[in-house]
Protein backbone atom coordinates (compact mmCIF):
# COMPACT_ATOMS: atom_id res chain seq x y z
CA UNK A 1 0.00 0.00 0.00
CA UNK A 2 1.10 3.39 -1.18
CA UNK A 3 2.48 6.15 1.74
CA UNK A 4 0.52 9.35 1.42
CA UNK A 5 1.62 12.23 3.50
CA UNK A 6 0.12 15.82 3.26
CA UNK A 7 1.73 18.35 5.20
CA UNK A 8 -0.83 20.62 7.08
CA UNK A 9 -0.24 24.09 9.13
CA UNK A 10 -2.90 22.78 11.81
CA UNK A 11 -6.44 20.68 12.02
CA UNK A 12 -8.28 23.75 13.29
CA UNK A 13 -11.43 25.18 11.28
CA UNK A 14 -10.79 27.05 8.32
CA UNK A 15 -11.96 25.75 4.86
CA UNK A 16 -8.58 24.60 3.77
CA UNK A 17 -8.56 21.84 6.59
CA UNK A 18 -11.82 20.92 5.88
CA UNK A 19 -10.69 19.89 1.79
CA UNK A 20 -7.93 18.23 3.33
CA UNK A 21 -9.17 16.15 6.16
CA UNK A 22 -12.33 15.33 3.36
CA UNK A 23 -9.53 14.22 0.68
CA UNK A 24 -7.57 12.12 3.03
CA UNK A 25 -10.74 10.75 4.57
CA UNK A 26 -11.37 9.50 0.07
CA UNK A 27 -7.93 7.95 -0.01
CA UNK A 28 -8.10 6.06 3.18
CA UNK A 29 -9.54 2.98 1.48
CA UNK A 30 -6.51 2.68 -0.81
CA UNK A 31 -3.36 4.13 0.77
CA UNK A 32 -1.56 4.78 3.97
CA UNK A 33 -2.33 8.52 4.69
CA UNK A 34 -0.67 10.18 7.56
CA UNK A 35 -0.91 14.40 8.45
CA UNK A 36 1.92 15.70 9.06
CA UNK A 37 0.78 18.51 10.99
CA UNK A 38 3.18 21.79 12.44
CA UNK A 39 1.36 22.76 15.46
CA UNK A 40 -1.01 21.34 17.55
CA UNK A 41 -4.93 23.99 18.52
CA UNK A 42 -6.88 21.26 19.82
CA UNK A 43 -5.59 18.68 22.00
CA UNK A 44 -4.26 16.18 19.13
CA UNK A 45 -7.42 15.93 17.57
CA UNK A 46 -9.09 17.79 14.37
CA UNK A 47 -12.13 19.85 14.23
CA UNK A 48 -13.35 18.15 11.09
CA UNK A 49 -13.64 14.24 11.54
CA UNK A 50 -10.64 11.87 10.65
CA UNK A 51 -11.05 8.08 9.79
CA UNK A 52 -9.24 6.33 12.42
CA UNK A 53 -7.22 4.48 9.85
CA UNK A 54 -5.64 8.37 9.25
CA UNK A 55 -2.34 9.00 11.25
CA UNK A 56 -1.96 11.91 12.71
CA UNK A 57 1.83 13.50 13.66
CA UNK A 58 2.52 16.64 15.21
CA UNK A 59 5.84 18.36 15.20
CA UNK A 60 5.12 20.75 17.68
CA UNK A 61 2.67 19.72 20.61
CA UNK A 62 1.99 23.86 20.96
CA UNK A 63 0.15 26.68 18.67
CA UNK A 64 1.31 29.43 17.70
CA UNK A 65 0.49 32.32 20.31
CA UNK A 66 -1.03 35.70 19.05
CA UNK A 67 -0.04 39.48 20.11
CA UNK A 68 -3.12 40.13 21.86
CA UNK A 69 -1.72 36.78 24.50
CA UNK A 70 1.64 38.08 24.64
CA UNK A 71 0.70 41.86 25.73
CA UNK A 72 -1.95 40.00 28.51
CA UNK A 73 1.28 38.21 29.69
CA UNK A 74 3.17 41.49 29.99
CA UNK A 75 0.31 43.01 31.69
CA UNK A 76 -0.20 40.43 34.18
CA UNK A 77 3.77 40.30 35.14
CA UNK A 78 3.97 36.51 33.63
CA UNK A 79 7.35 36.94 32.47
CA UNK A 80 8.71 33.81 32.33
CA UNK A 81 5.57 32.48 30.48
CA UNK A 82 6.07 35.39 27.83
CA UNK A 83 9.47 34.92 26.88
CA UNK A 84 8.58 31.05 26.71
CA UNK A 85 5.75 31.79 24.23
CA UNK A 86 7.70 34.35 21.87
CA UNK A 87 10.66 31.56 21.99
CA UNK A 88 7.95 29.11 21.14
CA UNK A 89 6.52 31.24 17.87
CA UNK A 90 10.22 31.60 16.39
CA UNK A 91 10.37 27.47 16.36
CA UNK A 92 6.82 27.59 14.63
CA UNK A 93 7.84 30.65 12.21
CA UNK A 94 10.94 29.16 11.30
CA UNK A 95 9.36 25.67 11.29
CA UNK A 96 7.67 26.85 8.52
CA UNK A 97 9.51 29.08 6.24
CA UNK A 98 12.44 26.96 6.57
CA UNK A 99 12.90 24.48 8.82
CA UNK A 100 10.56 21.59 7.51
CA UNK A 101 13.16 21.00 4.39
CA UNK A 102 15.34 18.60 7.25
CA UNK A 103 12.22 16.62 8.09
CA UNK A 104 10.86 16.18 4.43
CA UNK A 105 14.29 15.01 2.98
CA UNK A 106 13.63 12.22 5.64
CA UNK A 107 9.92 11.10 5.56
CA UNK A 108 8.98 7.77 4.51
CA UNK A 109 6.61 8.22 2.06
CA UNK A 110 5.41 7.99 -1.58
CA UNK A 111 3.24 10.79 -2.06
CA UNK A 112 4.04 14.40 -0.53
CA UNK A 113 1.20 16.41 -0.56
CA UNK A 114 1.79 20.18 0.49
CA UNK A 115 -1.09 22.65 1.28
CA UNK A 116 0.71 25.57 1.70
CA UNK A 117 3.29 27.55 -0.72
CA UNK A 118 5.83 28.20 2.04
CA UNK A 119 5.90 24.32 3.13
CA UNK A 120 6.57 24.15 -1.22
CA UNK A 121 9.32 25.89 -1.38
CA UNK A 122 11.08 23.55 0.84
CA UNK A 123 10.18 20.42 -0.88
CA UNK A 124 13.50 19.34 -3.21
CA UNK A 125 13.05 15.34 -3.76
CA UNK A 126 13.36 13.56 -6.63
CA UNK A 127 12.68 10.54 -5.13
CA UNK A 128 8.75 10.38 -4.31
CA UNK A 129 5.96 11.95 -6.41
CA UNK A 130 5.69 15.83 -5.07
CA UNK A 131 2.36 17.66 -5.16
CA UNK A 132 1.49 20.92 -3.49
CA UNK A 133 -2.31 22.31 -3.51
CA UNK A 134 -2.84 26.21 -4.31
CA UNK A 135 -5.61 27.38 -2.57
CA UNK A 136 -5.34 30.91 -3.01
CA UNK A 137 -5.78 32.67 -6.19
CA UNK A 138 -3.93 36.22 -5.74
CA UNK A 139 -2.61 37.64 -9.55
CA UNK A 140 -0.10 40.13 -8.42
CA UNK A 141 3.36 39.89 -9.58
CA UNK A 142 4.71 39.77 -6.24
CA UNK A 143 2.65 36.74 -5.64
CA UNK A 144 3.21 34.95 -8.81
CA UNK A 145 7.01 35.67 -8.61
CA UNK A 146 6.82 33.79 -5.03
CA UNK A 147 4.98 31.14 -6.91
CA UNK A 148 7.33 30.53 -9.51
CA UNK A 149 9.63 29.92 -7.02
CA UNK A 150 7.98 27.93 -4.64
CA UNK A 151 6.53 25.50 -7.15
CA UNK A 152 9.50 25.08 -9.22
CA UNK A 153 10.68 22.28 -7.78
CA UNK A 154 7.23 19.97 -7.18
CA UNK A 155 6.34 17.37 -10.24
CA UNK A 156 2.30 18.53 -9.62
CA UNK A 157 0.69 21.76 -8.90
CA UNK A 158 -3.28 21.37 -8.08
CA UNK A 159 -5.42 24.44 -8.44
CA UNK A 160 -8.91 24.44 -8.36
CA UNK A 161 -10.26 25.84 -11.30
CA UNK A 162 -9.62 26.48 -14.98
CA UNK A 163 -8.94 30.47 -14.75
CA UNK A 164 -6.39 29.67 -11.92
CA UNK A 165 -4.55 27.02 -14.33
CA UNK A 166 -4.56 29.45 -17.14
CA UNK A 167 -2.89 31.44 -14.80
CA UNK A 168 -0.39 29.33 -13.55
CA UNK A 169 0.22 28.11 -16.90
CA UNK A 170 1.70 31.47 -17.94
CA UNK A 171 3.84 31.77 -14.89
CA UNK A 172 6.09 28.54 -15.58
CA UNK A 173 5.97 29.34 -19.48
CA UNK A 174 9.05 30.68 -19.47
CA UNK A 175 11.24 29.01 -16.78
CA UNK A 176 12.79 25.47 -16.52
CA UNK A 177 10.09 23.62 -14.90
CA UNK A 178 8.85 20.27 -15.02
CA UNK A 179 5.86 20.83 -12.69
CA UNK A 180 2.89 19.97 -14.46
CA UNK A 181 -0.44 22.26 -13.78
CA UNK A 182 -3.24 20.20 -13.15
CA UNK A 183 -6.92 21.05 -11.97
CA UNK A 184 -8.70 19.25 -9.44
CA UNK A 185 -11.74 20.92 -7.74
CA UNK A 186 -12.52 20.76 -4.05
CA UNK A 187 -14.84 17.57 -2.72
CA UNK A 188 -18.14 17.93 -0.89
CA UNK A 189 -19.20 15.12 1.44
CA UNK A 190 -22.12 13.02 -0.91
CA UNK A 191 -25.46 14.40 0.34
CA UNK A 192 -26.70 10.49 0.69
CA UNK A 193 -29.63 11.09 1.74
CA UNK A 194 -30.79 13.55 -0.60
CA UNK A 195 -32.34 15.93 2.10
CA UNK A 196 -32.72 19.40 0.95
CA UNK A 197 -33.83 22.74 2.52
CA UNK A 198 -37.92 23.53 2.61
CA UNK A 199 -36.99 27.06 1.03
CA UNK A 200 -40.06 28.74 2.71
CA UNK A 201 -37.91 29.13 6.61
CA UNK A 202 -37.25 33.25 5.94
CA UNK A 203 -33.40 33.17 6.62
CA UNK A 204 -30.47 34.11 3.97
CA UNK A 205 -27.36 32.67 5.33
CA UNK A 206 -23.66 32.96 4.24
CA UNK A 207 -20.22 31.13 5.56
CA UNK A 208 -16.95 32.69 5.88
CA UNK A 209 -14.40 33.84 8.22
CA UNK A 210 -14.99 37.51 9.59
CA UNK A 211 -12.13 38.67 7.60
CA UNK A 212 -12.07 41.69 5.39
CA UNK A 213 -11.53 39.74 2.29
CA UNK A 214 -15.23 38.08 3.11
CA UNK A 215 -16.53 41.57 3.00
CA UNK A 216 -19.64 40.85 5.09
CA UNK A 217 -20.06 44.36 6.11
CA UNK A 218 -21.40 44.98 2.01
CA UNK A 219 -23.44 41.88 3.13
CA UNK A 220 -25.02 43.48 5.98
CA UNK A 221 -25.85 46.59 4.29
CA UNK A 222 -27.48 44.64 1.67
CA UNK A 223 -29.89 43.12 4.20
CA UNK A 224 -30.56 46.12 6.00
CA UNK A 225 -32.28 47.21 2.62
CA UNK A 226 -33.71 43.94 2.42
CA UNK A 227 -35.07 43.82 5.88
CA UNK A 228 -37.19 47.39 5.15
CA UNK A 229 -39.30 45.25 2.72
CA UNK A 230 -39.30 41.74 4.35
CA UNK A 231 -40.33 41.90 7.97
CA UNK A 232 -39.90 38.25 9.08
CA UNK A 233 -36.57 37.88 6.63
CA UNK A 234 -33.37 37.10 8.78
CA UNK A 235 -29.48 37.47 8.22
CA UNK A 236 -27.43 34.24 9.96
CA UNK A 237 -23.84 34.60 9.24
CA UNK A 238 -21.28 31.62 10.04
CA UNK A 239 -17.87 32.01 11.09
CA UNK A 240 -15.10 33.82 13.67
CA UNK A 241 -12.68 35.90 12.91
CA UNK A 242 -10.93 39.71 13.43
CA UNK A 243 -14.05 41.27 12.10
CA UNK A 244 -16.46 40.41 14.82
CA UNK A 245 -16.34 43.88 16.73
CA UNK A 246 -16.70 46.35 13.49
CA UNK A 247 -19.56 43.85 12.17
CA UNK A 248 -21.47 44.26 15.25
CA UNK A 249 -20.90 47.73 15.34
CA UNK A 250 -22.33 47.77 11.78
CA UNK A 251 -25.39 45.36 13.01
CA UNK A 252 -26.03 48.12 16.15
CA UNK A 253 -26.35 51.49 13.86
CA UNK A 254 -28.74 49.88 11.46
CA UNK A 255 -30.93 48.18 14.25
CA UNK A 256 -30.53 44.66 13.00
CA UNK A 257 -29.95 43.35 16.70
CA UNK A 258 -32.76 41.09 16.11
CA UNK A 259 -32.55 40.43 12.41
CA UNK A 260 -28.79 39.64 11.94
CA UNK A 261 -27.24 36.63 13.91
CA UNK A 262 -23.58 35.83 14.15
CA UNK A 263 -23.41 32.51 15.25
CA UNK A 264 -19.39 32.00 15.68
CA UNK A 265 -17.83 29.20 14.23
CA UNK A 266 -19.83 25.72 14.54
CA UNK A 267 -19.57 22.17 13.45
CA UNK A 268 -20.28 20.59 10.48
CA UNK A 269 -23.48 18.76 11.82
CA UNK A 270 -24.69 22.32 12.80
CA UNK A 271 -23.46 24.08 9.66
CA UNK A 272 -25.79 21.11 7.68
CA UNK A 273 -28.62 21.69 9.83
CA UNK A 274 -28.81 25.64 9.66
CA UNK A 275 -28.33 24.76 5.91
CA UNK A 276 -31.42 23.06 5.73
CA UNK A 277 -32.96 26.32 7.37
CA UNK A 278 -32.19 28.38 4.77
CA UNK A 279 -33.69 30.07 1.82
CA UNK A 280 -30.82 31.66 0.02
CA UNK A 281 -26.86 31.82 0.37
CA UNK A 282 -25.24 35.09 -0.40
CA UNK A 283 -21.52 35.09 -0.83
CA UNK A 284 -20.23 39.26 -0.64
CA UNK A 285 -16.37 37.83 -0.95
CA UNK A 286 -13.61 40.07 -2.55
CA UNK A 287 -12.02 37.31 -3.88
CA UNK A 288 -12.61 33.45 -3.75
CA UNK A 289 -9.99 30.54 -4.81
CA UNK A 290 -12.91 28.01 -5.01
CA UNK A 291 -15.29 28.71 -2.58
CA UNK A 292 -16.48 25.01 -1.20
CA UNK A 293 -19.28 26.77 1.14
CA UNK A 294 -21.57 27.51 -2.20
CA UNK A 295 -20.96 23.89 -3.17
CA UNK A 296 -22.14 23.10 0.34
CA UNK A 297 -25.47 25.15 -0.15
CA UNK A 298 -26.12 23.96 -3.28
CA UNK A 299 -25.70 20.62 -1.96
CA UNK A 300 -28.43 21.23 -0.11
CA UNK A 301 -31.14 22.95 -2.68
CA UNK A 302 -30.17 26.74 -1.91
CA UNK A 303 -29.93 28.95 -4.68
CA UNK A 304 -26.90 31.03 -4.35
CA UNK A 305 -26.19 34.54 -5.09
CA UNK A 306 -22.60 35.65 -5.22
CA UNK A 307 -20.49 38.84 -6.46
CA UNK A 308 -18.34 38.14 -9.56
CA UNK A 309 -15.00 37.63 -8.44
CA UNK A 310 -12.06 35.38 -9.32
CA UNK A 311 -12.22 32.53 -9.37
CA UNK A 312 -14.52 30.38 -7.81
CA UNK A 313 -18.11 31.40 -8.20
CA UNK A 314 -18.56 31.48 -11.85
CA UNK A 315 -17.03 28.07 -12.66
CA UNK A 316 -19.47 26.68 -9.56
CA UNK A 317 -22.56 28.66 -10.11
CA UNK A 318 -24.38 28.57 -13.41
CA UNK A 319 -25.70 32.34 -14.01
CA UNK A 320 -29.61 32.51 -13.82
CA UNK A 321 -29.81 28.14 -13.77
CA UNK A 322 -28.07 27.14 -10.46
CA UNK A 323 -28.00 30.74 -9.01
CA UNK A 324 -27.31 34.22 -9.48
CA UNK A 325 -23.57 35.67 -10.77
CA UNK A 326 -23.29 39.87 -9.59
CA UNK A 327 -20.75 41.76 -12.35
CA UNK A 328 -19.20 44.20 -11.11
CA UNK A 329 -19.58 43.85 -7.56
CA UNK A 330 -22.96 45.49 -8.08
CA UNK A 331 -25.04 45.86 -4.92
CA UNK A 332 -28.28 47.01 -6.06
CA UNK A 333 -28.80 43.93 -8.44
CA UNK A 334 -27.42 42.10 -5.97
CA UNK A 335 -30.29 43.23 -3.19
CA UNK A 336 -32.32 43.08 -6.37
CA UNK A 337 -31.75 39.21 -7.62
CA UNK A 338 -32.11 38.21 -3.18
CA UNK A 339 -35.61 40.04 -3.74
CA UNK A 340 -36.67 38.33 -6.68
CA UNK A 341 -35.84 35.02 -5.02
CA UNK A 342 -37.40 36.08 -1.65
CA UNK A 343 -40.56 36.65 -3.98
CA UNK A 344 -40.34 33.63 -5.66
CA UNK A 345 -41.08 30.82 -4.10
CA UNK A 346 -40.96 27.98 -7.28
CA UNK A 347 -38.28 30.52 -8.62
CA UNK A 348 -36.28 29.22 -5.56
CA UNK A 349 -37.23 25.86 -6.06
CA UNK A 350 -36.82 25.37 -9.41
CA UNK A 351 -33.01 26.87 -9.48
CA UNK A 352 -32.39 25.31 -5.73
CA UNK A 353 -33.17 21.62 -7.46
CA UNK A 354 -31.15 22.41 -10.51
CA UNK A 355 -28.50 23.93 -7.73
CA UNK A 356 -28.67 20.54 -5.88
CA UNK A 357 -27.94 18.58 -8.90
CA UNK A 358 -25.19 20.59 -10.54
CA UNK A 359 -23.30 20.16 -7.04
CA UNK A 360 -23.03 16.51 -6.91
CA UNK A 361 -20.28 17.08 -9.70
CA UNK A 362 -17.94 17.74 -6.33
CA UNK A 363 -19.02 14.39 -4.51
CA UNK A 364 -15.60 12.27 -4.08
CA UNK A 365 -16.63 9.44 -5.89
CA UNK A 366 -16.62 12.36 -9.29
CA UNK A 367 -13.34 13.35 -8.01
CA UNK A 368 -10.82 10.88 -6.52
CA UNK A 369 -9.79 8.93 -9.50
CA UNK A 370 -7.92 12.42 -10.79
CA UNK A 371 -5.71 11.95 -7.77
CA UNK A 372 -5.39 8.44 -7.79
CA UNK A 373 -4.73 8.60 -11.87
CA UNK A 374 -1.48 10.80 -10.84
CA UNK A 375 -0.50 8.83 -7.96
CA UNK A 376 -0.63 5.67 -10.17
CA UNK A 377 0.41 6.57 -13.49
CA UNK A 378 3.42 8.87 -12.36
CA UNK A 379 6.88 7.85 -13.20
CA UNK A 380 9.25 9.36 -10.85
């Protein structure tokens, strides 16, 4: 049996550990997959569920320790505990950036899978097929100069859509590279039981961290038009992040206290079952690499609106069949298109079935055999 080993930054929430842990869990029935993970949130175990046949190594048995911890040391006179925590963060920083080239040059595996393009650019071997995911899709020359150089050295780079290949494609043109570009979307877990959302609970939901780049403060403002007309219409938004304060702020001055709910981050079952209490999904992102959470919705009948942004949305989301594409980062057809399907009940159905369908495209039975067909027809 084949060695797989992906190397992970942690098994924490975030979307790229949940295509990860939902990959690995697909290869489990033919290989030996271990995560090699560099620091340790929870306690040695993962947010998102792990088949037990899935090893699990952690270099460090710590996380990495933000400013806001360190100053509360300093304020509290905890000293010693500081200076262990900032010498702790150099090992992780330099764990990462560089020090992870002495521990890959001796793993026993077949299959290196990267997820991140600093752990890349410290993968040299000849030796074992090399593959490292891009999940980010950022076309800046800074960026794509750090690509270049990261990915030179790997046999497979796996992007997520067509547009980001394209891209990619260009980058390598004219360098010596042998690393081939190769797409491979994100997997959904199979909705087995075909269950689907009601449409008729009055509740527009969206995922995401509370990051800027997720721009739900646009969002917000968009419902607070939307809530004028629609009295019993609410706002649930999923996710943590450094935006919390500002969005609640936002939430306060346009008296959506009871209208707009930020639920934190939650699990998968709950994600699933506030799913199914949806009408719509709106996705307000800046930019999007893939976006699995509109695959997740449409998994579950919603019709999805989302801004047109690179890359993800329009390769997921077929305009005016599966859902709704904004140009332009319009926000008045955007509160327009939520209206019509607020309105609309069989207009919700009809695209929410045809949303449900188009997503099953993502299940990992649809997708596994393009990683197995490189892991088996490689020669190294």
């Amino acid at each position: 049996m084949k060695k797989v080993t992906f190397l992970l930054l942690h098994l924490n929430y975030g979307g790229l550990e949940k295509q990860v842990t939902t990959l690995a869990n697909s290869l489990a029935d033919k290989y030996d997959v271990t995560l090699l993970v560099l620091y340790d949130l929870l306690n040695s175990t993962s947010f998102y569920h792990l088949d037990e046949r899935i090893k699990v190594k952690f270099i460090y048995s710590f996380g990495i320790i933000r400013g806001k911890e360190l100053k509360q040391n300093i304020f509290n006179l905890k000293i010693f505990l500081f200076i262990k925590n900032v010498i702790n963060d150099i090992k992780l920083l330099y764990t990462k950036y560089f020090g992870l080239k002495r521990i890959i040059n001796k793993l026993n595996t077949d299959i290196l899978i990267s997820t991140r393009i600093e752990f890349a650019k410290q993968i040299k071997r000849k030796d074992i097929i090399t593959i490292s995911q891009e999940h980010s899709y950022i076309n800046t020359p800074k960026y794509l100069k750090k690509c270049r150089n990261s990915f030179n050295n790997v046999k497979y780079l796996i992007v997520m859509t067509n547009k980001a290949k394209e891209l990619y494609e260009g980058v390598f043109k004219n360098c010596n590279s042998y690393t081939k570009i190769v797409v491979i979307p994100n997997m959904i877990y199979e909705n087995s039981d075909g269950v689907a959302s009601k449409l008729n609970n009055n509740q527009i939901i969206s995922i995401g961290r509370l990051e800027e780049v997720k721009d739900f403060k646009t969002l917000i403002l968009i419902f607070s038009k939307i809530s004028q007309k629609y009295e019993n219409i609410t706002l649930k938004i999923i996710g943590s992040g450094s935006q919390k304060e500002s969005l609640e702020k936002i939430i306060k001055e346009n008296n959506l206290e009871n209208r707009v709910i930020l639920t934190g981050t939650l699990s998968e079952d709950d994600i699933k079952k506030e799913l199914l209490k949806s009408d719509i999904f709106v996705l307000t992102s800046k930019s999007e690499s893939f976006s699995l959470v509109l695959c997740e919705a449409m998994n579950y009948g919603l019709p999805c609106v989302a801004f047109d942004v690179d890359v993800g949305p329009r390769e997921i989301i077929e305009n005016n069949q599966t859902g709704f594409i904004i140009p332009d980062r319009n926000v008045y057809e955007m509160q327009n298109k939520t209206q019509e399907l607020i309105d609309d009940i069989e207009l919700r159905k009809k695209i929410g079935q045809k949303a449900h369908n188009s997503a099953q495209k993502y299940y990992p039975k649809n997708i596994i055999g393009k990683w197995i067909n490189i892991f088996e027809n490689n020669n190294n």
